[in-house]
Protein backbone atom coordinates (compact mmCIF):
# COMPACT_ATOMS: atom_id res chain seq x y z
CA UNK A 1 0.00 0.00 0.00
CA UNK A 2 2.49 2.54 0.41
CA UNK A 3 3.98 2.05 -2.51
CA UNK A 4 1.06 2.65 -4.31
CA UNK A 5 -0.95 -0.78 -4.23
CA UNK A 6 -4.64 -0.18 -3.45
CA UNK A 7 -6.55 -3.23 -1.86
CA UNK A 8 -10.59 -3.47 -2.69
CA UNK A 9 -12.84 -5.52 -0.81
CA UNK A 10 -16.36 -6.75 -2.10
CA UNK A 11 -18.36 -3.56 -2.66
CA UNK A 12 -15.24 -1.98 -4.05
CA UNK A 13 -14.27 0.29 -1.01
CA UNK A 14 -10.60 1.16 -0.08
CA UNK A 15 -9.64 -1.54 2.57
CA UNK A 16 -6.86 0.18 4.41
CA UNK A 17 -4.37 -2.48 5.77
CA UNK A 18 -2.19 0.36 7.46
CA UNK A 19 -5.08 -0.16 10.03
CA UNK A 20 -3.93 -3.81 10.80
CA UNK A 21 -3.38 -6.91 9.48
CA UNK A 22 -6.63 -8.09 10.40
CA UNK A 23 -7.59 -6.21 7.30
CA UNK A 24 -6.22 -8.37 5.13
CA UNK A 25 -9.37 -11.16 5.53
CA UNK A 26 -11.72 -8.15 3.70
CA UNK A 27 -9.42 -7.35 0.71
CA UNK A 28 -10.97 -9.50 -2.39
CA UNK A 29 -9.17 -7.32 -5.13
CA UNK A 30 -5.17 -5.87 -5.24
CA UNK A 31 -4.62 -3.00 -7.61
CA UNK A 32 -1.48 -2.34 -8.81
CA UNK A 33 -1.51 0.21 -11.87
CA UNK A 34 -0.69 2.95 -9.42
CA UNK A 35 2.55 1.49 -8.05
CA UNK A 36 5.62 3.38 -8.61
CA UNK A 37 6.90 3.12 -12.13
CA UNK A 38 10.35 2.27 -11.04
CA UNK A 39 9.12 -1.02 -9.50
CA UNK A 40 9.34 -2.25 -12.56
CA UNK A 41 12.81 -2.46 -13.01
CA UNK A 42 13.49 -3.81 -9.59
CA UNK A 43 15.02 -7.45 -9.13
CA UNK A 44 13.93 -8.92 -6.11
CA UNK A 45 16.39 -11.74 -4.58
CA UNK A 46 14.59 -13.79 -1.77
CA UNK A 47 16.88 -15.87 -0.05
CA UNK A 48 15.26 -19.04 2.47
CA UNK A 49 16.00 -21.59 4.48
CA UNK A 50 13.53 -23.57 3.26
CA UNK A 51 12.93 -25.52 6.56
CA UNK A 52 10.46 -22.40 7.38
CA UNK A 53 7.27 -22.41 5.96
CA UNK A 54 4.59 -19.39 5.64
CA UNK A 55 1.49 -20.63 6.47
CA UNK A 56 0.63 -24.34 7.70
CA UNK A 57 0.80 -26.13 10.64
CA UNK A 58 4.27 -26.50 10.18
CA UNK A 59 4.46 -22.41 9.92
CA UNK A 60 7.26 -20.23 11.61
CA UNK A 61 4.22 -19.06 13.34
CA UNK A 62 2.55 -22.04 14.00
CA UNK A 63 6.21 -23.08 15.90
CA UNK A 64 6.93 -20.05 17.73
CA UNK A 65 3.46 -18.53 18.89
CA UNK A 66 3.98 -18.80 22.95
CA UNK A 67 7.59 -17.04 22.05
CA UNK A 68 5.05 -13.90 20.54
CA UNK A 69 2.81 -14.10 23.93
CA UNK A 70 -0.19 -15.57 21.31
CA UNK A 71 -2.47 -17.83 22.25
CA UNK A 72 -2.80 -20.84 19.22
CA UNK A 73 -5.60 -19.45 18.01
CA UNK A 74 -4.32 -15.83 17.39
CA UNK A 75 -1.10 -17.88 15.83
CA UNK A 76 -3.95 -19.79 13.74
CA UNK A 77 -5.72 -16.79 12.39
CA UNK A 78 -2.23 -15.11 11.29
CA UNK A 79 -1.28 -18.22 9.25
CA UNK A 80 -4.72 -17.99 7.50
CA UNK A 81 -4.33 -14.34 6.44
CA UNK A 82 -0.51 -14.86 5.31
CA UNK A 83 -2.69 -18.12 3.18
CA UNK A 84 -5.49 -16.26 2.32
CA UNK A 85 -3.08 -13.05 1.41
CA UNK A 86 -0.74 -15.42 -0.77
CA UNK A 87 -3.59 -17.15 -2.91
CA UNK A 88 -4.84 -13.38 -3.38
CA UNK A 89 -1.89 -12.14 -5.18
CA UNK A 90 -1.19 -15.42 -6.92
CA UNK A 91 -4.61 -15.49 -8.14
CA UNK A 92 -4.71 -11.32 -9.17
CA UNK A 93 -1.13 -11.42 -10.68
CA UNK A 94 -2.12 -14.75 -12.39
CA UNK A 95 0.82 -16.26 -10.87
């Protein structure tokens, strides 16, 4: 978002995700024609360990909740939205 992204949800308001990332569960449509120009010739290198996984119940999160002072089911509902927020962009991006 503040790099231009906007984030839509289903009656095609502004969802603000600077709010929280509880947000994230409301957004049903990314937006990315307004991001900066220069973006576009940026190369991204991600490096990972590959023993960590986003989302699952094998998740960094999942593993290290109690270290975060969350309960499992606050630890659950983050590995949804990190889910739900990567099948969003692979889906809009066509990815």
């Amino acid at each position: 978002q503040a790099l231009g992204a906007k984030f839509y949800d289903d009656e095609a308001n502004i969802v603000d995700v600077s709010e929280g990332a509880y947000k994230i569960k409301y957004i049903r449509r990314i937006d990315l024609s307004d991001v900066h120009p220069q973006l576009a010739n940026a190369k991204l290198q991600l490096m990972s360990d590959f023993s960590s996984r986003l989302y699952g119940k094998q998740s960094e999160i999942m593993q290290t909740y109690q270290t975060f002072q969350l309960n499992q089911n606050e630890a659950a509902e983050i590995d949804n939205l990190v889910w739900y927020f990567s099948e969003l962009f692979k889906s809009e991006l066509k990815l």
